[in-house]
PDB file of N, CA and C in Angstrom:
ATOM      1  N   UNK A   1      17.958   2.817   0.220  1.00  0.00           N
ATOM      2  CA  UNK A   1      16.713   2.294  -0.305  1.00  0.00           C
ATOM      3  C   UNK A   1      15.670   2.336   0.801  1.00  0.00           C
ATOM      4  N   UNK A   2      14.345   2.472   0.640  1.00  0.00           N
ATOM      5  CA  UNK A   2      13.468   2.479   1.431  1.00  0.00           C
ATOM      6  C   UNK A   2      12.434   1.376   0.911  1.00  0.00           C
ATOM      7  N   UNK A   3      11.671   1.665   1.904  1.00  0.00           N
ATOM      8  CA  UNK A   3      10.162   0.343   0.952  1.00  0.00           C
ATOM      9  C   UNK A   3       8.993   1.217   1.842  1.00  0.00           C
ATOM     10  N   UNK A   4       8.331   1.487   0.926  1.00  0.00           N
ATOM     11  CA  UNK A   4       7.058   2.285   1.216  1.00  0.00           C
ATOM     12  C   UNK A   4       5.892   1.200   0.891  1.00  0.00           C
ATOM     13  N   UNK A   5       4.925   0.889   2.282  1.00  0.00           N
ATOM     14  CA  UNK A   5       3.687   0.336   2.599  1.00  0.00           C
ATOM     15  C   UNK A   5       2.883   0.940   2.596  1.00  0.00           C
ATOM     16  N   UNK A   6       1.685   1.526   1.675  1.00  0.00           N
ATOM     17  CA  UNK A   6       0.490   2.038   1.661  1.00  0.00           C
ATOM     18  C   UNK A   6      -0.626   0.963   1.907  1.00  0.00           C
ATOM     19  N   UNK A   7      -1.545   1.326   2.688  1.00  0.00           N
ATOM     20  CA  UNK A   7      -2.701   0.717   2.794  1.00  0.00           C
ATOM     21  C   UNK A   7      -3.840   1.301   2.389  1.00  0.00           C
ATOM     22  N   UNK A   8      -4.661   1.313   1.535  1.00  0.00           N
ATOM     23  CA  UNK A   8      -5.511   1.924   0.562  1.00  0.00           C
ATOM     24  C   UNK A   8      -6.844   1.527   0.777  1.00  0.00           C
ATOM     25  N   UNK A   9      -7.765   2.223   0.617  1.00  0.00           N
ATOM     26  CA  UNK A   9      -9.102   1.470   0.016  1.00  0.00           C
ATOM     27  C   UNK A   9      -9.303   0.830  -1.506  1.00  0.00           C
ATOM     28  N   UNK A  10     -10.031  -0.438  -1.494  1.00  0.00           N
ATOM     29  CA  UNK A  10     -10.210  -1.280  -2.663  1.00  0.00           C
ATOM     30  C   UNK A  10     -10.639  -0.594  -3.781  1.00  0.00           C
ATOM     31  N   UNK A  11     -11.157   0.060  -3.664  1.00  0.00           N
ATOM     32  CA  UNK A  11     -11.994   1.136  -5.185  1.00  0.00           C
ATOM     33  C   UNK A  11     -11.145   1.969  -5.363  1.00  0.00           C
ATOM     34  N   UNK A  12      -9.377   2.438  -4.409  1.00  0.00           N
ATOM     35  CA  UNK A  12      -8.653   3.307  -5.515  1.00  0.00           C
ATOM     36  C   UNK A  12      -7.629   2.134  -6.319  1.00  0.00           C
ATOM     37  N   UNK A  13      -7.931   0.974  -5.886  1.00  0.00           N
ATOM     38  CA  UNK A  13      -6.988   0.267  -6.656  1.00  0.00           C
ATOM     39  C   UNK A  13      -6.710   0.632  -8.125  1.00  0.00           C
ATOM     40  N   UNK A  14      -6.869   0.600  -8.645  1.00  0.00           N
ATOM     41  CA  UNK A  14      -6.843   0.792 -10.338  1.00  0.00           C
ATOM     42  C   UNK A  14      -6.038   2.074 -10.793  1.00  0.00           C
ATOM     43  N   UNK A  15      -6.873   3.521  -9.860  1.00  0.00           N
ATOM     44  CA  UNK A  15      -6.243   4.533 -10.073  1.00  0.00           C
ATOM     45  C   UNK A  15      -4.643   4.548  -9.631  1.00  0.00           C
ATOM     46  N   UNK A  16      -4.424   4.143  -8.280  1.00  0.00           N
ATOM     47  CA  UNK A  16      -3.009   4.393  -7.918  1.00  0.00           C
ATOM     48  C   UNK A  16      -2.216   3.442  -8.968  1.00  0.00           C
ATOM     49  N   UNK A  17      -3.019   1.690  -9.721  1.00  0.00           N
ATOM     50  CA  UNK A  17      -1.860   1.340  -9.628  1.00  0.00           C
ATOM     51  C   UNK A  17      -1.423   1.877 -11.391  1.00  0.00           C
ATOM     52  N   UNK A  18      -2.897   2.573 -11.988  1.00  0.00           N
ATOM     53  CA  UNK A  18      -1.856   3.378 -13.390  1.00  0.00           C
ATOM     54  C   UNK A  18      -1.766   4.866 -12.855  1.00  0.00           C
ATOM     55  N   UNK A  19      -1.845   5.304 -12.149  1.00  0.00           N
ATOM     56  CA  UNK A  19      -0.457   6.536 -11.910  1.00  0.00           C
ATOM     57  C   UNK A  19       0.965   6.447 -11.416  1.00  0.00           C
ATOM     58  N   UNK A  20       0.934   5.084 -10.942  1.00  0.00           N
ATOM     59  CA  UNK A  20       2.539   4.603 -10.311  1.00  0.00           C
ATOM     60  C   UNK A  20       2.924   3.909 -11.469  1.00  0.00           C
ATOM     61  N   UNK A  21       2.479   2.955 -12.910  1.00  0.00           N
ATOM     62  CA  UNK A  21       2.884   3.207 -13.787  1.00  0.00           C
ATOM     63  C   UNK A  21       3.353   4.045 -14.955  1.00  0.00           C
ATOM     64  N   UNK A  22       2.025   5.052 -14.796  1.00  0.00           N
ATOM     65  CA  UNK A  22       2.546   6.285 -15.412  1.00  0.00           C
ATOM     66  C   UNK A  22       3.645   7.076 -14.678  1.00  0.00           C
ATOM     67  N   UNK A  23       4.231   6.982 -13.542  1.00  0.00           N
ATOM     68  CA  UNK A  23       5.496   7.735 -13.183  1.00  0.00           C
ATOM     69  C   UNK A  23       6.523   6.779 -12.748  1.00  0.00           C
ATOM     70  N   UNK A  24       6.465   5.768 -13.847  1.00  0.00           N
ATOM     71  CA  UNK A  24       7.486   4.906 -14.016  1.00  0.00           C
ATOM     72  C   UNK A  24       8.192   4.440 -12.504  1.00  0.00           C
ATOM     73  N   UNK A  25       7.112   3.829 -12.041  1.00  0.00           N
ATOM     74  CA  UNK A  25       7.616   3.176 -10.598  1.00  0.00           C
ATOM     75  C   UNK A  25       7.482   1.660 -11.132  1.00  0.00           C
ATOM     76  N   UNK A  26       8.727   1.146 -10.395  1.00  0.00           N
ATOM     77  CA  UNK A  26       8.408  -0.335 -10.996  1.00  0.00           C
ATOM     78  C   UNK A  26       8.657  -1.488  -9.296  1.00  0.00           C
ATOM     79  N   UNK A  27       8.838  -2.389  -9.691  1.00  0.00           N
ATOM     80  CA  UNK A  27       8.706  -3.259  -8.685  1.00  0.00           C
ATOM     81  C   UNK A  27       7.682  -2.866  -7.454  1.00  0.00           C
ATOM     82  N   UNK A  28       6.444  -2.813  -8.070  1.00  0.00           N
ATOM     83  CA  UNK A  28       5.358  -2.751  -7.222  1.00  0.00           C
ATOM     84  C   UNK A  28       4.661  -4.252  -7.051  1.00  0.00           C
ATOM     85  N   UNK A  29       4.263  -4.378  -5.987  1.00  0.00           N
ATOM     86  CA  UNK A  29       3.791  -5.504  -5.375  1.00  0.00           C
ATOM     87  C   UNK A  29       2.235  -5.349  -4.352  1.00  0.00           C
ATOM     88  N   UNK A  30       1.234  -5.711  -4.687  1.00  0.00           N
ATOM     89  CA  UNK A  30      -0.292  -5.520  -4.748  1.00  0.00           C
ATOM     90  C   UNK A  30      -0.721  -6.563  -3.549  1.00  0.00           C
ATOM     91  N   UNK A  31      -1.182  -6.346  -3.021  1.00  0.00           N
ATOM     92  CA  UNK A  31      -2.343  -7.698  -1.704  1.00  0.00           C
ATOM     93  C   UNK A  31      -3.168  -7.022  -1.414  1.00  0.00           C
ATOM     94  N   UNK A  32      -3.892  -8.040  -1.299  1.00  0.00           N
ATOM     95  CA  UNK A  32      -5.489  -7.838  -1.129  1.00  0.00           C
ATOM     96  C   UNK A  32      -5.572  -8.319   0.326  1.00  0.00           C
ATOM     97  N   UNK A  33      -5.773  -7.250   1.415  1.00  0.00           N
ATOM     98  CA  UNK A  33      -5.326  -7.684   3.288  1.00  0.00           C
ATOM     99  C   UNK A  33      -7.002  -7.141   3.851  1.00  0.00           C
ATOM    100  N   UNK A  34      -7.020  -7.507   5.071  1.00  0.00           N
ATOM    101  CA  UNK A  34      -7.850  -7.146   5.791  1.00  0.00           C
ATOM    102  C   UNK A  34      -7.225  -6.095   6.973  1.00  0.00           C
ATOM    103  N   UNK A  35      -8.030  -5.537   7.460  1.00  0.00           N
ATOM    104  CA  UNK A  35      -7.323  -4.828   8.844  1.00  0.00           C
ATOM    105  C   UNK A  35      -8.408  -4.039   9.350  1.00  0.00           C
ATOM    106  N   UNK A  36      -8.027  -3.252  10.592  1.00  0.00           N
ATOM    107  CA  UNK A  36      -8.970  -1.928  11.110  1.00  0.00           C
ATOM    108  C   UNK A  36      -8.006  -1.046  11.889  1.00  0.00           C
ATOM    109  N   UNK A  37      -8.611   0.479  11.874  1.00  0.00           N
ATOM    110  CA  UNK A  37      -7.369   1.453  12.263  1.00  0.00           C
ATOM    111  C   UNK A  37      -9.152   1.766  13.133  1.00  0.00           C
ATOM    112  N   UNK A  38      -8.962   3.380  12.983  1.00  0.00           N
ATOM    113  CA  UNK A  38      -9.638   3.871  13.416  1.00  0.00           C
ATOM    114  C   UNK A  38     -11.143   3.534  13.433  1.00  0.00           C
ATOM    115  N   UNK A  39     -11.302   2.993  12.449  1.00  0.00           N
ATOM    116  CA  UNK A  39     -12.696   2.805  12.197  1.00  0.00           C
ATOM    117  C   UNK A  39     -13.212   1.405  12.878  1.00  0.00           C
ATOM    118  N   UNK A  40     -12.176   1.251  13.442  1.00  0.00           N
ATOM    119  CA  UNK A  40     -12.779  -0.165  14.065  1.00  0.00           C
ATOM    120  C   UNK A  40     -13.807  -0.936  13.749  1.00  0.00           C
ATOM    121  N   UNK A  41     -15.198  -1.224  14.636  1.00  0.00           N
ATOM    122  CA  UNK A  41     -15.583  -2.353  14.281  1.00  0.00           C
ATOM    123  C   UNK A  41     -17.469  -1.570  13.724  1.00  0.00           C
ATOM    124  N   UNK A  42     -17.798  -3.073  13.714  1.00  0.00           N
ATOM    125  CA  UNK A  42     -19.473  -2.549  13.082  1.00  0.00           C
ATOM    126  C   UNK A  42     -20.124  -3.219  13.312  1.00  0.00           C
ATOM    127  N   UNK A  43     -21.553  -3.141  13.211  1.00  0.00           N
ATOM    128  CA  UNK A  43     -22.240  -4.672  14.095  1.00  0.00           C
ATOM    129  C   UNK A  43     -23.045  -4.539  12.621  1.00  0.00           C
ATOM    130  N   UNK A  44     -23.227  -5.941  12.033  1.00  0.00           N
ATOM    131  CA  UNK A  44     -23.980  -7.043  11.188  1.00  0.00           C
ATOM    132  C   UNK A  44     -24.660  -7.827  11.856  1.00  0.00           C
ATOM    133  N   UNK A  45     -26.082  -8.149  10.980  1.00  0.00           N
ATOM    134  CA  UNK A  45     -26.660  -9.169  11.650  1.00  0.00           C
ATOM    135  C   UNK A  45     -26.967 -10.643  10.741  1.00  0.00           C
ATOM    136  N   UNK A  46     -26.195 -11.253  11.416  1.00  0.00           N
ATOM    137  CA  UNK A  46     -26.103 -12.658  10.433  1.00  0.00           C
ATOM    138  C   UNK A  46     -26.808 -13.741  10.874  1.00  0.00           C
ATOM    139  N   UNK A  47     -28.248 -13.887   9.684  1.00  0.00           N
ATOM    140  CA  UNK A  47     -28.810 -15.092   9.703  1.00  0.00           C
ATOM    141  C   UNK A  47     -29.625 -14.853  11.797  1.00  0.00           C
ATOM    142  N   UNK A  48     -30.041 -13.599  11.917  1.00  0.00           N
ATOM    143  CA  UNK A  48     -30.498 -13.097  12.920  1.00  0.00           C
ATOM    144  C   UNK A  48     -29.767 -12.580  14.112  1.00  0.00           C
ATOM    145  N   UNK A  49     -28.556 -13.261  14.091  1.00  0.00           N
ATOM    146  CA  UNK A  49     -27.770 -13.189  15.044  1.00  0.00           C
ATOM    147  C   UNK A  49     -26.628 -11.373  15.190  1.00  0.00           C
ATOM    148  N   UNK A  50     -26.514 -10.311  16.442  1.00  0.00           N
ATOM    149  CA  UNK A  50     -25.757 -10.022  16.041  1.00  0.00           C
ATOM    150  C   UNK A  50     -24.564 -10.149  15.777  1.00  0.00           C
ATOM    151  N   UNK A  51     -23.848  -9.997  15.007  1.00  0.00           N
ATOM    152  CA  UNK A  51     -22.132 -10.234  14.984  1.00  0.00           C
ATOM    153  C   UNK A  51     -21.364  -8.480  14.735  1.00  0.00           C
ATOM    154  N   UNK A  52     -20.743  -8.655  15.567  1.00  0.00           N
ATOM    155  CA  UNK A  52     -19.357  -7.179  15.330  1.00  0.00           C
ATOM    156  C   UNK A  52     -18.340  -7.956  14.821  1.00  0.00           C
ATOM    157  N   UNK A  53     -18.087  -7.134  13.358  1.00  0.00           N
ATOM    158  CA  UNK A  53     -17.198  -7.473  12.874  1.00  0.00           C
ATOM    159  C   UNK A  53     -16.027  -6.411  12.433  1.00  0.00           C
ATOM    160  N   UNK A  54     -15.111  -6.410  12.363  1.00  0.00           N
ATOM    161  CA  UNK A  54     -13.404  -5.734  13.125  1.00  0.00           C
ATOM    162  C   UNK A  54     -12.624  -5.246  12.091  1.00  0.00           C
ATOM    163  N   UNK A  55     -12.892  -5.755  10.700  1.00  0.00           N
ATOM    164  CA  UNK A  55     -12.044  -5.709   9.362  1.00  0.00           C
ATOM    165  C   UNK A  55     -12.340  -5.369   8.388  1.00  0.00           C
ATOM    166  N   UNK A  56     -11.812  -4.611   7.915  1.00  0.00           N
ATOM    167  CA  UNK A  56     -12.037  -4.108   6.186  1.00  0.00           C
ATOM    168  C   UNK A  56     -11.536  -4.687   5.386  1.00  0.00           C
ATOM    169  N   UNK A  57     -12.034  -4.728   4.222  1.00  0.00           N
ATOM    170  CA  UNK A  57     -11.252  -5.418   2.999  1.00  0.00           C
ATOM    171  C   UNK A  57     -10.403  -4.271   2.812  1.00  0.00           C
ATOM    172  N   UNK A  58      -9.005  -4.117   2.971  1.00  0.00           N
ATOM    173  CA  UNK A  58      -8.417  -2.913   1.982  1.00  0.00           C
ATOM    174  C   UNK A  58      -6.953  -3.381   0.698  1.00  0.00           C
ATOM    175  N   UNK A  59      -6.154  -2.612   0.102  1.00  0.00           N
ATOM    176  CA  UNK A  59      -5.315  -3.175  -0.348  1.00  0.00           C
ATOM    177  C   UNK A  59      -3.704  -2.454  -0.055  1.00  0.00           C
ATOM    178  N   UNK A  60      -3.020  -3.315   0.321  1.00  0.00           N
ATOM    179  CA  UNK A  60      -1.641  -3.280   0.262  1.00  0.00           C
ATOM    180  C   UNK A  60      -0.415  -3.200  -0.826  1.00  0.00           C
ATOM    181  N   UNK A  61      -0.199  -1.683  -1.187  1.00  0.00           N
ATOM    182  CA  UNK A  61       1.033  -1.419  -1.967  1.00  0.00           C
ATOM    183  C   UNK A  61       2.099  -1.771  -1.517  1.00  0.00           C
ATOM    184  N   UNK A  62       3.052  -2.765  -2.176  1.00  0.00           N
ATOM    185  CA  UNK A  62       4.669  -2.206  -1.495  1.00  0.00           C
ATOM    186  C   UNK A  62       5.781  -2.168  -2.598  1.00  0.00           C
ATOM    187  N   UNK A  63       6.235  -1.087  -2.517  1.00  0.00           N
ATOM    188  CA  UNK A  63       7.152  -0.926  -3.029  1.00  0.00           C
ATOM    189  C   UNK A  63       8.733  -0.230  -2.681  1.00  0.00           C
ATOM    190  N   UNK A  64       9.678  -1.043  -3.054  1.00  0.00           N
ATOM    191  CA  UNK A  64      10.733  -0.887  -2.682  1.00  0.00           C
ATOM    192  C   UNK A  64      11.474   0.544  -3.781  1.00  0.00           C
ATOM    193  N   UNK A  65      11.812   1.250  -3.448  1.00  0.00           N
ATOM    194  CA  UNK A  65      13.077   2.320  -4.733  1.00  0.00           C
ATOM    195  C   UNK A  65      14.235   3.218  -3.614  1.00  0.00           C
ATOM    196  N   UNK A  66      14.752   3.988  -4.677  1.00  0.00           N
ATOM    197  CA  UNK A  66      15.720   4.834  -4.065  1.00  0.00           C
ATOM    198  C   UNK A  66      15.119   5.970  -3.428  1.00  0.00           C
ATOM    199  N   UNK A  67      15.861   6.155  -2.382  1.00  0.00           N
ATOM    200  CA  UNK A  67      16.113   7.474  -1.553  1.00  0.00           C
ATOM    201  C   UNK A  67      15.174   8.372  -2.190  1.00  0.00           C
ATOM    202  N   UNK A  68      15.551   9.164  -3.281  1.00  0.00           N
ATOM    203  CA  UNK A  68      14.923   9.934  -4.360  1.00  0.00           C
ATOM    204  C   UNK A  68      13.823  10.242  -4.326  1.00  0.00           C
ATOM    205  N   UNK A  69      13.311   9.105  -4.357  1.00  0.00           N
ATOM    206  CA  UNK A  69      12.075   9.218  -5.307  1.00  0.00           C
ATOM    207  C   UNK A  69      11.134   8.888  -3.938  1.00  0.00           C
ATOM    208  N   UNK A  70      11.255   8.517  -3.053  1.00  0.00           N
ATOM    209  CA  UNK A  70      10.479   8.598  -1.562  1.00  0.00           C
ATOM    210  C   UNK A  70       9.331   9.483  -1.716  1.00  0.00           C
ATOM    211  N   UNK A  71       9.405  10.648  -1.654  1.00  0.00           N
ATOM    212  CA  UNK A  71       8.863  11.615  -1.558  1.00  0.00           C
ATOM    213  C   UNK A  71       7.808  11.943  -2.667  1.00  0.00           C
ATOM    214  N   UNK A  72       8.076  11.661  -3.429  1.00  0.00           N
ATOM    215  CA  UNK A  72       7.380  11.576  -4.980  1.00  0.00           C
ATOM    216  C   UNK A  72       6.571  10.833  -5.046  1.00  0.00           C
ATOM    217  N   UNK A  73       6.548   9.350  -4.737  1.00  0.00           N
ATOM    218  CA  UNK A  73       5.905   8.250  -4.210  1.00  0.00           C
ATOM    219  C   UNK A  73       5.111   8.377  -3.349  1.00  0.00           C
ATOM    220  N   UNK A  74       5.044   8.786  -2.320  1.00  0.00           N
ATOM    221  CA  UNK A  74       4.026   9.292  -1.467  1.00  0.00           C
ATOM    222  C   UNK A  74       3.188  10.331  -1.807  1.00  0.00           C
ATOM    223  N   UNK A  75       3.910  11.320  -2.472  1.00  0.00           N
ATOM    224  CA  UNK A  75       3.230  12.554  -2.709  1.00  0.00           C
ATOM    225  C   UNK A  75       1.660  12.167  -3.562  1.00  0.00           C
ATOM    226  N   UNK A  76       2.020  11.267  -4.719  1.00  0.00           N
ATOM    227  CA  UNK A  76       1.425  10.524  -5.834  1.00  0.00           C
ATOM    228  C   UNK A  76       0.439   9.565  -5.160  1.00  0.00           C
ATOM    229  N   UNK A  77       0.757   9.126  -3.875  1.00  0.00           N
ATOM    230  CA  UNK A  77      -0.463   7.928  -3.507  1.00  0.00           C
ATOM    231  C   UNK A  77      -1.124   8.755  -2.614  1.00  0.00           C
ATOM    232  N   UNK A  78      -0.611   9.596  -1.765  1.00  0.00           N
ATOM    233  CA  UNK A  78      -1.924  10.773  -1.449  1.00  0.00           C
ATOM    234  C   UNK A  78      -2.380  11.549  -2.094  1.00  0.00           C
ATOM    235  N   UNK A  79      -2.291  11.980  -3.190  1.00  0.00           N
ATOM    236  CA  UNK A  79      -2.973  12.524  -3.931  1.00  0.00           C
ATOM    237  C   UNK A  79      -4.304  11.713  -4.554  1.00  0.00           C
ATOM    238  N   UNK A  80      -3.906  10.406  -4.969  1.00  0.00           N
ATOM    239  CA  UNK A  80      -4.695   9.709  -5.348  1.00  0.00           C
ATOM    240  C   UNK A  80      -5.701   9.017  -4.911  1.00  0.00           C
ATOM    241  N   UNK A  81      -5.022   8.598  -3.383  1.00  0.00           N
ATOM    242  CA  UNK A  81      -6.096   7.778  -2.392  1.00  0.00           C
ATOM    243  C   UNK A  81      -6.817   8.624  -1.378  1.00  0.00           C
ATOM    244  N   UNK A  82      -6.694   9.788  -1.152  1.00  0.00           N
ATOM    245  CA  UNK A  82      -6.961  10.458  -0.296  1.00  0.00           C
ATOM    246  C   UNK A  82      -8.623  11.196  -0.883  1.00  0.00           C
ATOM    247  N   UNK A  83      -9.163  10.903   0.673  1.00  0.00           N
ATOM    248  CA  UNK A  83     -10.809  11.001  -0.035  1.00  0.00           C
ATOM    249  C   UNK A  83     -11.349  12.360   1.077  1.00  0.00           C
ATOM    250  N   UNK A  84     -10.782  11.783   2.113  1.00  0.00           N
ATOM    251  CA  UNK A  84     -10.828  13.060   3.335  1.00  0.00           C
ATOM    252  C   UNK A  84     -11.416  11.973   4.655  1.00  0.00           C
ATOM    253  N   UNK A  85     -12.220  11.117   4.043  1.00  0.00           N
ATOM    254  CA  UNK A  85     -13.332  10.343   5.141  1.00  0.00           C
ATOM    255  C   UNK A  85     -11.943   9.505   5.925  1.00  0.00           C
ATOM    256  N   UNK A  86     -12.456   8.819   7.071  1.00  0.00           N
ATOM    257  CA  UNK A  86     -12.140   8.230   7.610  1.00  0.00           C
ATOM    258  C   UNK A  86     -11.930   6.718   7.143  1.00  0.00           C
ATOM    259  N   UNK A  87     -10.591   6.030   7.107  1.00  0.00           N
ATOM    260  CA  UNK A  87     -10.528   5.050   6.109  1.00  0.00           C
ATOM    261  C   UNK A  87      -9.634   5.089   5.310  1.00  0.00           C
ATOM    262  N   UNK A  88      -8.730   6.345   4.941  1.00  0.00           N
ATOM    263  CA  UNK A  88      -8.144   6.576   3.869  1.00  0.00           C
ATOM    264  C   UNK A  88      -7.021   5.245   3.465  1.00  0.00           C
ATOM    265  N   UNK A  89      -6.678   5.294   4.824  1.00  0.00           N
ATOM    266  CA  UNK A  89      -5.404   4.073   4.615  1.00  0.00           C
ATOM    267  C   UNK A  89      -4.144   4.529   5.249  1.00  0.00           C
ATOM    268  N   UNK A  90      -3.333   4.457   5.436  1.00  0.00           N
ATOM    269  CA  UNK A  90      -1.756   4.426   6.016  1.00  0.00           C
ATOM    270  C   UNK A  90      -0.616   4.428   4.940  1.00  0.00           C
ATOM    271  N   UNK A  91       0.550   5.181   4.954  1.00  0.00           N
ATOM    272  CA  UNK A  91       2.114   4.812   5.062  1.00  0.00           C
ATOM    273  C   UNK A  91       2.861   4.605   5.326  1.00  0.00           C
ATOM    274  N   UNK A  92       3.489   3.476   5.175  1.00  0.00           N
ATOM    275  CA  UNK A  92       4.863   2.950   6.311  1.00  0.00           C
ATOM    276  C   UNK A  92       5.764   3.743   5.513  1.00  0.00           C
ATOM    277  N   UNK A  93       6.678   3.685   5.758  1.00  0.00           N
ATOM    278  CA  UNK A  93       8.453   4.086   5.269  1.00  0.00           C
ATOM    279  C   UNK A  93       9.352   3.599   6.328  1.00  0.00           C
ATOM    280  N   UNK A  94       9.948   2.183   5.605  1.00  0.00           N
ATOM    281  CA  UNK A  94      11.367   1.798   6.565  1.00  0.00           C
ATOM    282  C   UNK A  94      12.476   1.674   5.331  1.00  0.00           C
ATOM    283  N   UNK A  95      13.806   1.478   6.259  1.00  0.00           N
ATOM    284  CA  UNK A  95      14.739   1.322   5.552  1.00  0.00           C
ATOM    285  C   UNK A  95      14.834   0.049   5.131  1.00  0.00           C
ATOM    286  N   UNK A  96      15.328   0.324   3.654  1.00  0.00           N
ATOM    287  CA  UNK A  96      15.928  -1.554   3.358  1.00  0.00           C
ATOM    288  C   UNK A  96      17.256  -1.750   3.341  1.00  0.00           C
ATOM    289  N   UNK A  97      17.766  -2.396   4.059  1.00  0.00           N
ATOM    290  CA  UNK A  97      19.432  -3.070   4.058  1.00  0.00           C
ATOM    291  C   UNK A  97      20.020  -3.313   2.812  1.00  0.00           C
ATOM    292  N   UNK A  98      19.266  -4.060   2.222  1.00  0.00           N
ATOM    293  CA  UNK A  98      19.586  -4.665   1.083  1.00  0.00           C
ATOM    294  C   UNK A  98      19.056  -5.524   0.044  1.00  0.00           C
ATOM    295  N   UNK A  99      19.027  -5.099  -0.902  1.00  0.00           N
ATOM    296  CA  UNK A  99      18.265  -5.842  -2.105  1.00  0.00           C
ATOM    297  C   UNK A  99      19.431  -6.767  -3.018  1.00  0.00           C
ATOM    298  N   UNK A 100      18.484  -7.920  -3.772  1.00  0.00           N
ATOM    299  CA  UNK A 100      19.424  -9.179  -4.513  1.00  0.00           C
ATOM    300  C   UNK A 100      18.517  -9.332  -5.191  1.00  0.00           C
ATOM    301  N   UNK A 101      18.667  -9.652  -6.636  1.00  0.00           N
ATOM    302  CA  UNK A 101      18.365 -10.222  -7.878  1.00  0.00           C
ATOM    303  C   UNK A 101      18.848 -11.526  -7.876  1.00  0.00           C
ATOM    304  N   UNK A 102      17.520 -12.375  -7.963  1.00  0.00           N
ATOM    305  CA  UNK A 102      18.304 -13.681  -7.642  1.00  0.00           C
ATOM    306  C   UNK A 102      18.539 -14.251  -8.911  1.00  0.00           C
ATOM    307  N   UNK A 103      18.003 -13.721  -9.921  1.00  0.00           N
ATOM    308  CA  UNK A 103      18.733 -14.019 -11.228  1.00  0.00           C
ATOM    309  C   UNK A 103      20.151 -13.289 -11.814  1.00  0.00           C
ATOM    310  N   UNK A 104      20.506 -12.211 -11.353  1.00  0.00           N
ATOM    311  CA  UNK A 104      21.563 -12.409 -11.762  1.00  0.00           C
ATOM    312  C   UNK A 104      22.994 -11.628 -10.954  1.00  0.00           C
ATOM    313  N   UNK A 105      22.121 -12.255  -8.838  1.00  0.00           N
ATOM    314  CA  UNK A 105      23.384 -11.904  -7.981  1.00  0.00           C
ATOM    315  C   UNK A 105      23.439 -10.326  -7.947  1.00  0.00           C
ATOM    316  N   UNK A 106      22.855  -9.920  -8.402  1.00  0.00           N
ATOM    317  CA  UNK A 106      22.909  -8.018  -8.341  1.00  0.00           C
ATOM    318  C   UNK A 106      22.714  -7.997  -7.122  1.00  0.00           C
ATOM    319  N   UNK A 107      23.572  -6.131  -6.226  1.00  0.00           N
ATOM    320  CA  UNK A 107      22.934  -5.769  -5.244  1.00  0.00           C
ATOM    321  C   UNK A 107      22.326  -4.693  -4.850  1.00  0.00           C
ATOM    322  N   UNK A 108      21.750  -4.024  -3.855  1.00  0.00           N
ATOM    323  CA  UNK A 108      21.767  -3.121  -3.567  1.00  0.00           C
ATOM    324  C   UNK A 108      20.631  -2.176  -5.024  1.00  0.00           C
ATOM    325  N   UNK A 109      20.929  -0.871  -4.780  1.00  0.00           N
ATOM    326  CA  UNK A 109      19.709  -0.537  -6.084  1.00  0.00           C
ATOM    327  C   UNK A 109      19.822  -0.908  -7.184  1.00  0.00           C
ATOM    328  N   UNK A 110      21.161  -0.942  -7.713  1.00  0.00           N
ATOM    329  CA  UNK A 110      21.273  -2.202  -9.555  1.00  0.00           C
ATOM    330  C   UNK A 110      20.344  -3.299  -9.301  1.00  0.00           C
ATOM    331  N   UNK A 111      19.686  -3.604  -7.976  1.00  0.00           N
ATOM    332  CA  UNK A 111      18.983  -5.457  -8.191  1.00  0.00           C
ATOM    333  C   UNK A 111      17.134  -4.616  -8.200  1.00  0.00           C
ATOM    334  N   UNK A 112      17.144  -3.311  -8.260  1.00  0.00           N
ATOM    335  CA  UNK A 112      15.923  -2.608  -8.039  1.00  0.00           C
ATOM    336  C   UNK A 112      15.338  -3.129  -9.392  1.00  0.00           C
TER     337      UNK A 112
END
């Protein structure tokens, strides 16, 4: 099992999250995070003052599945989120040890 972390911009929300329904991905899990990669920071001026500020609003996919379908999954959120600009967002891919259904004691991918 793996668990794939995308970090996205807020305006593809909608699209990725009905094409990962339409290719029947399930146990997806959505946050709304702040962060900065490359694009680091920006200067605002608040109430006269300047301020540099460090963070984007972006959003956080995670989803856990099999081996399999890794590749497919990614393939599908770059296709979708990918704009070219700077900003696009990130993918993690780590391994998961182990998954549990705490309703009914399942393990491993049966608790997927």
């Amino acid at each position: 099992m793996k668990k794939i972390e995308a970090i996205i911009r807020p305006e593809k929300l909608e699209a990725l999250k009905d094409q990962l329904l339409q290719a029947k991905v399930s146990g997806i899990t959505i946050s709304q995070v702040l962060g900065c990669g490359n694009q680091h920071g920006w200067t605002e001026y608040i109430r006269g003052s300047e301020v540099i500020m460090n963070t984007r609003s972006k959003v956080l996919f995670t989803i856990v599945t099999a081996n399999e379908r890794v590749e497919e999954i990614v393939e599908l959120i770059i296709k979708v989120a990918q704009t070219g600009e700077v900003g696009d967002g990130k993918i993690f891919i780590t391994d998961v040890a182990d998954c549990i259904r705490i309703r009914t004691k399942e393990r491993g991918e049966a608790a997927l």
